[in-house]
N, C-alpha and C. Protein backbone atom coordinates (compact mmCIF):
# COMPACT_ATOMS: atom_id res chain seq x y z
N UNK A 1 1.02 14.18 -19.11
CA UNK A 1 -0.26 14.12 -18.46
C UNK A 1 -0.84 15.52 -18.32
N UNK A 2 -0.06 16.62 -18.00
CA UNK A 2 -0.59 17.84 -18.10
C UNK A 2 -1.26 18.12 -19.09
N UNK A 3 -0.69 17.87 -20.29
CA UNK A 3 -0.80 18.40 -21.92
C UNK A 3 -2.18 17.47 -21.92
N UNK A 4 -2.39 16.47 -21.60
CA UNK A 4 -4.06 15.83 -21.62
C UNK A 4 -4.66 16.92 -20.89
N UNK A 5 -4.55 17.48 -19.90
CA UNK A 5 -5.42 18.09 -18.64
C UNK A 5 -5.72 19.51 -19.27
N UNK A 6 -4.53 19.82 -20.56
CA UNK A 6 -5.02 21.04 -20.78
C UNK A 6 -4.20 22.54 -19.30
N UNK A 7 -3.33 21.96 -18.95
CA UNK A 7 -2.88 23.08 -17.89
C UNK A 7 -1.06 22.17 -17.83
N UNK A 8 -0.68 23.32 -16.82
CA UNK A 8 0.92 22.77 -17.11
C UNK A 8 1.81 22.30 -15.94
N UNK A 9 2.72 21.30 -15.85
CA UNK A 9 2.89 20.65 -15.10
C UNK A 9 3.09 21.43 -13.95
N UNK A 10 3.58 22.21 -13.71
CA UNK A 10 3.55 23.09 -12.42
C UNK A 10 1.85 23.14 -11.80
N UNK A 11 1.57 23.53 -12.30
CA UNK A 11 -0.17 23.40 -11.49
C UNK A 11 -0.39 21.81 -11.23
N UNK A 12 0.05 20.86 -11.80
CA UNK A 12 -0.49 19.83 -11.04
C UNK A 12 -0.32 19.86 -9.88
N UNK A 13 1.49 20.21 -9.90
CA UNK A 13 1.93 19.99 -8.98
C UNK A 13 1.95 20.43 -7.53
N UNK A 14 0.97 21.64 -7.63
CA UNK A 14 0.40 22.42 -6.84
C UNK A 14 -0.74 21.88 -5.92
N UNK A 15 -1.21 20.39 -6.85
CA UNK A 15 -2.06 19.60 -6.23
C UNK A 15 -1.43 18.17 -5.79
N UNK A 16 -0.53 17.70 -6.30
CA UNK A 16 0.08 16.68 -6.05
C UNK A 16 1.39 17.03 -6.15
N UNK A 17 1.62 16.29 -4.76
CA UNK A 17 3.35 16.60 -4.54
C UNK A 17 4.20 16.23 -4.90
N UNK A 18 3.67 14.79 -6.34
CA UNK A 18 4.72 13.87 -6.62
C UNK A 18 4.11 13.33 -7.78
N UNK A 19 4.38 12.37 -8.55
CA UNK A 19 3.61 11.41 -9.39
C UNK A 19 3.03 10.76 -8.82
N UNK A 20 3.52 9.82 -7.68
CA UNK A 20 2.82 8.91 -6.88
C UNK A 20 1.69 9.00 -6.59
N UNK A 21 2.06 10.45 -6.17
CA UNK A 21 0.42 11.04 -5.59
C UNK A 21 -0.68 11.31 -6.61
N UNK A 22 -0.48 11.81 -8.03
CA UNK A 22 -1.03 11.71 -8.71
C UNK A 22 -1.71 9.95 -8.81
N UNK A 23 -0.94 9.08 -9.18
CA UNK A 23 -1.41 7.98 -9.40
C UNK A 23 -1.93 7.52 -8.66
N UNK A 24 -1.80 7.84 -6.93
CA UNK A 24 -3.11 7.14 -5.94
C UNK A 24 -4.12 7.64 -5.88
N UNK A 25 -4.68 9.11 -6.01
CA UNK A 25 -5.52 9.94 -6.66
C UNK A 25 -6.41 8.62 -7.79
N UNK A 26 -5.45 8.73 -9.12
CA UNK A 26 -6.65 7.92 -10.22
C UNK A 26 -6.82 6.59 -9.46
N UNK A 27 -5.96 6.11 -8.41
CA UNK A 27 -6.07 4.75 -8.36
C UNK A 27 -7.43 4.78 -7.15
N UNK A 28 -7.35 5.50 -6.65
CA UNK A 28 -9.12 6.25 -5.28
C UNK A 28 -10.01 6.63 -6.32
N UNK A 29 -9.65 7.41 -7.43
CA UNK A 29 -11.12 7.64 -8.22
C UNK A 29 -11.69 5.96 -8.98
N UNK A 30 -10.86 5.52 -9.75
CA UNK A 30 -11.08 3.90 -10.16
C UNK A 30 -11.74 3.06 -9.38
N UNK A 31 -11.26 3.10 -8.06
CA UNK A 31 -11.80 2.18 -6.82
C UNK A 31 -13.11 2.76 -6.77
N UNK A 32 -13.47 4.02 -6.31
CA UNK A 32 -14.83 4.67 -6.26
C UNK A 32 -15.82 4.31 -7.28
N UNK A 33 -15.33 4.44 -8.54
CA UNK A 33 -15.73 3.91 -9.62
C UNK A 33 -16.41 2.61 -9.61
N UNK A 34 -15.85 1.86 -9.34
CA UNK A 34 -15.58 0.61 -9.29
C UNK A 34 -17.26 0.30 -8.23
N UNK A 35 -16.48 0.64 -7.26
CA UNK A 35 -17.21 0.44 -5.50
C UNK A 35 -18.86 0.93 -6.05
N UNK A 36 -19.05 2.04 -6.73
CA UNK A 36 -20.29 2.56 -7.09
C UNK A 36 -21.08 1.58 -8.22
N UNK A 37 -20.40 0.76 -9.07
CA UNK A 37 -20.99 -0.06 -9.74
C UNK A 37 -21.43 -1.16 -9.07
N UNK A 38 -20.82 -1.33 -7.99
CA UNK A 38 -21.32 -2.66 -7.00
C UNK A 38 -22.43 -1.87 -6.04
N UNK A 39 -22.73 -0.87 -6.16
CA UNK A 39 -23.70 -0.59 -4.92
C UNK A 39 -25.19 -1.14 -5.34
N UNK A 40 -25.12 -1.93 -6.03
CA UNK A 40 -26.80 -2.23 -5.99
C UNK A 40 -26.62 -3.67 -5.91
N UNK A 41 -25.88 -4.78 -6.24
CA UNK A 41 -25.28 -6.01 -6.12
C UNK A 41 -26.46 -7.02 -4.90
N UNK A 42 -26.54 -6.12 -3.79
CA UNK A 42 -27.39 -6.99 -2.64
C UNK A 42 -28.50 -7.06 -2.81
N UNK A 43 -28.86 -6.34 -3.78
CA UNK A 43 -30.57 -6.34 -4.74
C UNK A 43 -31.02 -7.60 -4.82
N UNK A 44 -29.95 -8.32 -5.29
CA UNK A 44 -30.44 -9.72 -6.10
C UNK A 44 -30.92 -10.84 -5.38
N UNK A 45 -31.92 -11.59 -6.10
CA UNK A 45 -32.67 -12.02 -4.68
C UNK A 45 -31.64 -13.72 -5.06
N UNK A 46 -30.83 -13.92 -6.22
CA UNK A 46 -29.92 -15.20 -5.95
C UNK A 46 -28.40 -15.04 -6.21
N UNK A 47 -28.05 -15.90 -5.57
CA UNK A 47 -26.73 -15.64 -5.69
C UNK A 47 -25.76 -16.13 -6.96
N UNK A 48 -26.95 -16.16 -7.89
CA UNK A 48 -25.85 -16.19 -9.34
C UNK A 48 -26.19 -15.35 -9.76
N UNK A 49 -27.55 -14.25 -9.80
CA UNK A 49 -27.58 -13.46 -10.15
C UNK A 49 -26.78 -12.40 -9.89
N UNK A 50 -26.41 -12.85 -8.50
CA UNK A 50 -25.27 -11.48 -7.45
C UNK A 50 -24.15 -11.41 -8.62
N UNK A 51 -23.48 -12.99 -8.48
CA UNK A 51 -22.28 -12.85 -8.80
C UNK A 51 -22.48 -12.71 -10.65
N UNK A 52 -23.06 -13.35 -11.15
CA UNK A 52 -23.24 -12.51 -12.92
C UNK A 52 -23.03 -11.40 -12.87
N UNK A 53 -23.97 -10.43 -11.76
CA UNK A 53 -23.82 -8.94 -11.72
C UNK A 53 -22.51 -8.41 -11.85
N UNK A 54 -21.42 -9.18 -10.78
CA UNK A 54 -20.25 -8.49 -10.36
C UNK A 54 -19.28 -8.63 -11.36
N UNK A 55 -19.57 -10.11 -12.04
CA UNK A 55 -18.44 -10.32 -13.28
C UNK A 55 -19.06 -9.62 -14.57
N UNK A 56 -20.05 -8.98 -14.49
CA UNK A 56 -20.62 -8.10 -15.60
C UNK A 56 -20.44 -6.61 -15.16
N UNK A 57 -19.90 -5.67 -14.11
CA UNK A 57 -19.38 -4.91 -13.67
C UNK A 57 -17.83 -4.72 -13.77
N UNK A 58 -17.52 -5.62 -13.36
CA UNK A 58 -15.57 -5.76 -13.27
C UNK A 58 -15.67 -5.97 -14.63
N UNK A 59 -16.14 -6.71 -15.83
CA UNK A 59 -15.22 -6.46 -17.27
C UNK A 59 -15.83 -5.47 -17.58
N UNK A 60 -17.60 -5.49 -17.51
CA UNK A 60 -17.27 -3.31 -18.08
C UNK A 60 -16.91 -2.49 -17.78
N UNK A 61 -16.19 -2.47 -16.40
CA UNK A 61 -14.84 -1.09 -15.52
C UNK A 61 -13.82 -1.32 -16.45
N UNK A 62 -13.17 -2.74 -16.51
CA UNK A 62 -12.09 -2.87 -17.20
C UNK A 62 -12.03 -2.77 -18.90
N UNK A 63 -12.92 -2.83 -19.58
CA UNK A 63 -12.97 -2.70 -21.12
C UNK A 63 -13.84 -1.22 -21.31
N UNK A 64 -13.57 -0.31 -19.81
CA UNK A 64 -14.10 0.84 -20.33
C UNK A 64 -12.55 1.68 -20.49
N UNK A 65 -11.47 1.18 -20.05
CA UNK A 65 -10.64 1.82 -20.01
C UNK A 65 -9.13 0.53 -19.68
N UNK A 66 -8.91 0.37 -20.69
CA UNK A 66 -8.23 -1.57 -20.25
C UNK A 66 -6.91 -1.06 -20.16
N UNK A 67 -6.25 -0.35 -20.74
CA UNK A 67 -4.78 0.23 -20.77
C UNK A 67 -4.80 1.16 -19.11
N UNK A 68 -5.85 2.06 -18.55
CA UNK A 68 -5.38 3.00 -17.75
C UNK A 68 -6.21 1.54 -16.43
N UNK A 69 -6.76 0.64 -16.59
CA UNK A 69 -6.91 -0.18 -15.61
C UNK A 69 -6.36 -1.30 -15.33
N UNK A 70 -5.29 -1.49 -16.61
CA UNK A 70 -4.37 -2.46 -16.61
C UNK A 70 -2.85 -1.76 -15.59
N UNK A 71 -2.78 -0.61 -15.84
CA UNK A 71 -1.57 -0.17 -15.52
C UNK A 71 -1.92 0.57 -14.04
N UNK A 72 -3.11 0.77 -13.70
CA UNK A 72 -3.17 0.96 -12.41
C UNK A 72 -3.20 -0.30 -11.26
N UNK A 73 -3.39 -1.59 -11.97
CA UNK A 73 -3.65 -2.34 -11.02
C UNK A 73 -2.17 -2.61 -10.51
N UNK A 74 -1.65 -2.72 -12.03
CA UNK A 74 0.21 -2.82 -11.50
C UNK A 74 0.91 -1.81 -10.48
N UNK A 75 0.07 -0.47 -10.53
CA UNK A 75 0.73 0.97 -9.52
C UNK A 75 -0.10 0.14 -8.33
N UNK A 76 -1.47 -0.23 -8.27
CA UNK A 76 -1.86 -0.26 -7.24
C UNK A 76 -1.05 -1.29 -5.90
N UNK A 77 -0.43 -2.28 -6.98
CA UNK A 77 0.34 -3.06 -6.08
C UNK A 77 1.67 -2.60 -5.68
N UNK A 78 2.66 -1.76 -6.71
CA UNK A 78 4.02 -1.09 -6.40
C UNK A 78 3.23 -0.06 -5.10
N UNK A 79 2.29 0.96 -5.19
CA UNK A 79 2.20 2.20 -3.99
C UNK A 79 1.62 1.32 -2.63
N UNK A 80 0.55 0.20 -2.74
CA UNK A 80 0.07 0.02 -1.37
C UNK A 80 0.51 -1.53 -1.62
N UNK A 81 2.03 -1.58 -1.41
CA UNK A 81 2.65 -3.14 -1.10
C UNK A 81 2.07 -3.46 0.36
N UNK A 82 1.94 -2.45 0.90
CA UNK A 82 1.92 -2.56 2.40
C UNK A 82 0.64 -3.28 2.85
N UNK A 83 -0.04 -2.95 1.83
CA UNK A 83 -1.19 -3.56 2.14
C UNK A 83 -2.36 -2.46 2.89
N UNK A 84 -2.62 -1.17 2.95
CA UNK A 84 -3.20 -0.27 3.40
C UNK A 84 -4.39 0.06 2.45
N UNK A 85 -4.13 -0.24 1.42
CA UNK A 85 -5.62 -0.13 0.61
C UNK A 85 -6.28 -1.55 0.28
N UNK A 86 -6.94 -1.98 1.07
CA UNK A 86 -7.48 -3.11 1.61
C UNK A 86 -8.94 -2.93 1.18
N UNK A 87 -9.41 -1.78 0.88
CA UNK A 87 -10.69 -1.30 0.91
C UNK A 87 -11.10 -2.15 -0.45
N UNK A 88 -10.71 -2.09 -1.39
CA UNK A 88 -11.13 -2.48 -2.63
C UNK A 88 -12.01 -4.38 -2.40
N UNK A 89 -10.31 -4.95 -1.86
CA UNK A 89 -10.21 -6.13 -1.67
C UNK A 89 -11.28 -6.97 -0.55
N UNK A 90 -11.87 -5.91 0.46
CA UNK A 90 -12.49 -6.11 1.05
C UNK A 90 -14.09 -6.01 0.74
N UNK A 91 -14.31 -5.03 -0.17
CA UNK A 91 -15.86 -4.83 -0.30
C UNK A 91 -15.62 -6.32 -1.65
N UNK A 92 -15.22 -5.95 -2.43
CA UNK A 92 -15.23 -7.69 -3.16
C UNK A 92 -15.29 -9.09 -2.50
N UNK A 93 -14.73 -8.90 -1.00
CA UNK A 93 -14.53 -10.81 -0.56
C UNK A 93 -15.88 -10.58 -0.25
N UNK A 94 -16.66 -9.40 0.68
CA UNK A 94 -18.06 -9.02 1.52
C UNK A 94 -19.34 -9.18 0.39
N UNK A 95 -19.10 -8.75 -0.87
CA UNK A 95 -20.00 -8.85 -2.09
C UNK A 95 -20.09 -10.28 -2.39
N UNK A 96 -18.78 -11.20 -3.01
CA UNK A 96 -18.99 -12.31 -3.00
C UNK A 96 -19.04 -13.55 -2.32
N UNK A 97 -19.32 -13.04 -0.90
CA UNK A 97 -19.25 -13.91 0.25
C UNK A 97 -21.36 -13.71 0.57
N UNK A 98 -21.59 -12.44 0.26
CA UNK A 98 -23.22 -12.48 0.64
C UNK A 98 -24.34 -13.07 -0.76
N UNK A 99 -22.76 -13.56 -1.99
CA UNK A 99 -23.56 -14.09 -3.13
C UNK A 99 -23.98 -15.28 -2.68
N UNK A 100 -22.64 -15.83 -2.10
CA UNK A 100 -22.13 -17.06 -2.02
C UNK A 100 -23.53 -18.08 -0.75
N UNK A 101 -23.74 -16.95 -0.13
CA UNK A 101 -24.52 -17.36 1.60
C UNK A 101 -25.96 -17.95 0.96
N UNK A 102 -26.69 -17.39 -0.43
CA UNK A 102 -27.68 -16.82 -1.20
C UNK A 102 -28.23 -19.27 -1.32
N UNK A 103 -29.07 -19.05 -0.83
CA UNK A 103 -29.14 -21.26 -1.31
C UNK A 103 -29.62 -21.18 -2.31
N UNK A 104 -29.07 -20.82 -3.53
CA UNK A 104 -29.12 -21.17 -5.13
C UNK A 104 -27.74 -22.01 -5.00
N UNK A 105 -26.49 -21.27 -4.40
CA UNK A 105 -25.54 -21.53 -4.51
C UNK A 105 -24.83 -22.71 -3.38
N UNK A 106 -23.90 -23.39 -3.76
CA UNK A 106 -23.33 -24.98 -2.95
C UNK A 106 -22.89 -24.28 -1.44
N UNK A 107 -23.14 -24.87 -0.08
CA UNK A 107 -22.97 -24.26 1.31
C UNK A 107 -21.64 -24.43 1.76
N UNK A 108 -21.04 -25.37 0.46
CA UNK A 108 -19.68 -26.22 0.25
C UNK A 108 -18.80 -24.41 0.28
N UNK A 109 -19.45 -23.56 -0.18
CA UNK A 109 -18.56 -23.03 -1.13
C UNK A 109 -18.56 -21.34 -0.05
N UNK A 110 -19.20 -21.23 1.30
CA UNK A 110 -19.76 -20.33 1.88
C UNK A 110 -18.58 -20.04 2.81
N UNK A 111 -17.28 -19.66 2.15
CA UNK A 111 -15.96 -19.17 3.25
C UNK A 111 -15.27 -18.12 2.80
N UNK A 112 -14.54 -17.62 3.38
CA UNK A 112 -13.27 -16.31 2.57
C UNK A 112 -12.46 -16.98 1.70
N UNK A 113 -11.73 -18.04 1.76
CA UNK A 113 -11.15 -18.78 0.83
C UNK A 113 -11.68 -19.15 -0.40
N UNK A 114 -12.75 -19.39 -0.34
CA UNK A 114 -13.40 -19.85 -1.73
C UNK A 114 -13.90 -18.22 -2.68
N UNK A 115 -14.45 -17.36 -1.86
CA UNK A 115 -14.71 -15.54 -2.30
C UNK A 115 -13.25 -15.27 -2.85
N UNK A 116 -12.37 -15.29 -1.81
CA UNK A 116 -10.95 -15.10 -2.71
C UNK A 116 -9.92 -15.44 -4.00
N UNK A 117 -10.80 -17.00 -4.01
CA UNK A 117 -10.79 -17.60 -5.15
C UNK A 117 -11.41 -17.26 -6.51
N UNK A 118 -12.43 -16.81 -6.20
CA UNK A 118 -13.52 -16.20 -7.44
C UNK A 118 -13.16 -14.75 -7.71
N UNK A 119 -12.75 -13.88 -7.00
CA UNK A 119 -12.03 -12.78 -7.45
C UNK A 119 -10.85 -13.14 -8.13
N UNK A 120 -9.98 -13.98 -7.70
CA UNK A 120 -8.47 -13.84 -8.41
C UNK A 120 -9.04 -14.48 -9.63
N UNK A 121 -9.80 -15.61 -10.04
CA UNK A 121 -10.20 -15.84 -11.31
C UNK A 121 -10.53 -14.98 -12.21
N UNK A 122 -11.93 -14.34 -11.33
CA UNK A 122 -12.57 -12.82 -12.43
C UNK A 122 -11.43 -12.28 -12.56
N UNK A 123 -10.57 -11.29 -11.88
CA UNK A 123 -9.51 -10.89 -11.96
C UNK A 123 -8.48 -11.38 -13.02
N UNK A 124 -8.02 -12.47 -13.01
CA UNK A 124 -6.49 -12.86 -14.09
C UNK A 124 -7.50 -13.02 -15.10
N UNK A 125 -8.64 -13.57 -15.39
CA UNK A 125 -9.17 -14.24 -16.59
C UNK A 125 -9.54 -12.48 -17.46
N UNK A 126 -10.27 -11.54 -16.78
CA UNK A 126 -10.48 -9.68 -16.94
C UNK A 126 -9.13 -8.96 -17.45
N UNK A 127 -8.55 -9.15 -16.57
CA UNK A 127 -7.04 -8.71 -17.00
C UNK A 127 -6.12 -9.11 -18.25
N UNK A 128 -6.28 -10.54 -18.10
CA UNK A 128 -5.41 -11.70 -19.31
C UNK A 128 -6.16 -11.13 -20.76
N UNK A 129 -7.72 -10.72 -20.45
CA UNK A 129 -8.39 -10.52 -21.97
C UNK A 129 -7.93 -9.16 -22.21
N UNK A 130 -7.80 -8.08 -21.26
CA UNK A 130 -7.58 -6.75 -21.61
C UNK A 130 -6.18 -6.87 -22.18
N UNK A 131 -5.23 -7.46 -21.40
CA UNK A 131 -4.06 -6.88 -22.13
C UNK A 131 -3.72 -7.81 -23.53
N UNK A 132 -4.68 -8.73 -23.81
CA UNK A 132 -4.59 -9.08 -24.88
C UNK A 132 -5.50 -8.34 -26.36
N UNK A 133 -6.33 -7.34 -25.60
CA UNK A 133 -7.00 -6.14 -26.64
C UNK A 133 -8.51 -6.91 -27.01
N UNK A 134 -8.94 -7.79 -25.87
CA UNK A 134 -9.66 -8.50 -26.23
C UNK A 134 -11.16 -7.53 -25.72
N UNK A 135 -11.83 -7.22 -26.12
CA UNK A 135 -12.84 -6.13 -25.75
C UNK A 135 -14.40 -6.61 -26.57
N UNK A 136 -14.61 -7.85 -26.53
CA UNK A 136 -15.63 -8.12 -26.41
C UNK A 136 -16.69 -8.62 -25.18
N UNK A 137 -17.05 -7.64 -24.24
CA UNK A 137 -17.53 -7.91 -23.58
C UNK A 137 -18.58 -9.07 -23.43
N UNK A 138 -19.50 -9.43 -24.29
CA UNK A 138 -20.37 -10.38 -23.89
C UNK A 138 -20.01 -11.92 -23.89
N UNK A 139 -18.83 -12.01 -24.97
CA UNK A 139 -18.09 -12.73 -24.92
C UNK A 139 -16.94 -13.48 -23.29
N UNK A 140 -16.39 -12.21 -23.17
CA UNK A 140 -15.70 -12.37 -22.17
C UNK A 140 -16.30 -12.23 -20.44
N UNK A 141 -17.34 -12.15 -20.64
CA UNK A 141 -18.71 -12.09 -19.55
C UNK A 141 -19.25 -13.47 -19.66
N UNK A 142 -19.02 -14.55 -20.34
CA UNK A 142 -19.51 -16.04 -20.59
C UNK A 142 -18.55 -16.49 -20.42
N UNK A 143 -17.39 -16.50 -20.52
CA UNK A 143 -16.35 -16.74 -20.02
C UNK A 143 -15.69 -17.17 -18.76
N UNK A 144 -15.91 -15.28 -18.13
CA UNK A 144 -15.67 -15.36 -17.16
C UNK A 144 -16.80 -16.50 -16.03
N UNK A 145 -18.29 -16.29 -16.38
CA UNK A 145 -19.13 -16.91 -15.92
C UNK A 145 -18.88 -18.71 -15.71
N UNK A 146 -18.88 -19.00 -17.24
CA UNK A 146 -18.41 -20.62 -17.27
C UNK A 146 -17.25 -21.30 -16.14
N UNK A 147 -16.43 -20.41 -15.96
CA UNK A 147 -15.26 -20.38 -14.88
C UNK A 147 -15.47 -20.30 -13.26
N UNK A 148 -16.10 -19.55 -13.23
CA UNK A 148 -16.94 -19.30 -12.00
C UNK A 148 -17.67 -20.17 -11.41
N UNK A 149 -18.93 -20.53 -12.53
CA UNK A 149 -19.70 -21.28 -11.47
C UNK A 149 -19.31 -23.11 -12.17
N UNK A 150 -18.14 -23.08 -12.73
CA UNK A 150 -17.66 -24.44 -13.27
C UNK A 150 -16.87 -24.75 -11.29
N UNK A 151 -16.53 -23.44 -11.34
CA UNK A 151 -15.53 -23.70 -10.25
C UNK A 151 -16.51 -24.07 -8.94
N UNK A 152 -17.49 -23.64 -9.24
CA UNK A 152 -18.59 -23.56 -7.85
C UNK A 152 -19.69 -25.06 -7.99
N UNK A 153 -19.21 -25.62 -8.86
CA UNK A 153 -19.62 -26.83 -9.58
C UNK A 153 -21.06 -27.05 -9.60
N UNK A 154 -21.79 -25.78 -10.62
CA UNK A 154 -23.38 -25.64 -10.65
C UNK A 154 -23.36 -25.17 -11.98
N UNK A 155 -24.31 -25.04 -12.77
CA UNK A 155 -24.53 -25.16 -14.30
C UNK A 155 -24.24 -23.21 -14.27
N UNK A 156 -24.42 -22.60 -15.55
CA UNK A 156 -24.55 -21.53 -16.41
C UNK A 156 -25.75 -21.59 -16.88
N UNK A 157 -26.95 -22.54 -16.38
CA UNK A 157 -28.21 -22.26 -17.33
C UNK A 157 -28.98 -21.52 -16.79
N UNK A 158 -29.19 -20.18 -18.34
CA UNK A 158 -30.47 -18.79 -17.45
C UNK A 158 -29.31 -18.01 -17.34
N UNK A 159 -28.55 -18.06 -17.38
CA UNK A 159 -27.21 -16.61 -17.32
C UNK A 159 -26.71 -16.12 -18.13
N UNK A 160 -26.52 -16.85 -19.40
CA UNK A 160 -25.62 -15.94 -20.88
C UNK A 160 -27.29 -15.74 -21.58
């Protein structure tokens, strides 16, 4: 990792006291990353537009970099088992819970349980395509969509 950075492992280490620490470092810049592509999300005046937005955000984070976001999600769960980086998990249930509130969308469907549901989908269905080298985004953005609001039991028409 030095030899990428161009400097030598001793100077990292001058900044990080460990690997770990290195890896919660990329795993806070990713999240930021991440968190900054959702900052315009409450724009939308419906809530399929919200959530299109978010599943068109999460696969272009992840097919901008599918190997270093595949293997952080796995660190992200070995460093914060504890559950202390909550932050991620939380602005996602709050994003797709103010899609969800939006009356385009079923009132059936307006709880934390059901938001939690639609992440772990986007999530395994984002993930399952990356580590399969699958990097067609528009593809896998109809996908993910069909899944979503199949699950929210309302059409895809006006979205792909």
């Amino acid at each position: 990792m030095a030899n990428l950075a161009g400097v030598s492992p001793g100077s990292i280490y001058q900044y990080f006291p460990s690997r770990d620490a290195i890896t919660r470092a990329l795993i806070e810049r990713e999240t930021d990353l991440l968190l900054g592509d959702f900052s315009e999300l409450n724009a939308f005046s419906s809530g399929r537009e919200g959530l299109g937005s978010l599943i068109g955000a999460m696969v272009n984070r992840q097919l901008k970099r599918p190997t270093l976001t595949c293997l952080l999600n796995i660190e992200r769960k070995r460093l914060f088992a504890d559950d202390r980086d909550k932050r991620l998990k939380n602005e996602l249930v709050r994003i797709v819970l103010s899609c969800l509130e939006r009356s385009d969308l079923p009132a059936t469907a307006r709880h934390s349980p059901a938001a939690a549901d639609l992440i772990a989908i986007i999530g395994g269905i984002v993930d399952s395509a990356a580590q399969r080298g699958d990097a067609n985004a528009p593809l896998l953005i109809s996908r993910v969509r069909r899944a979503i609001f199949g699950y929210l039991q309302i059409t895809c028409d006006g979205l792909e």
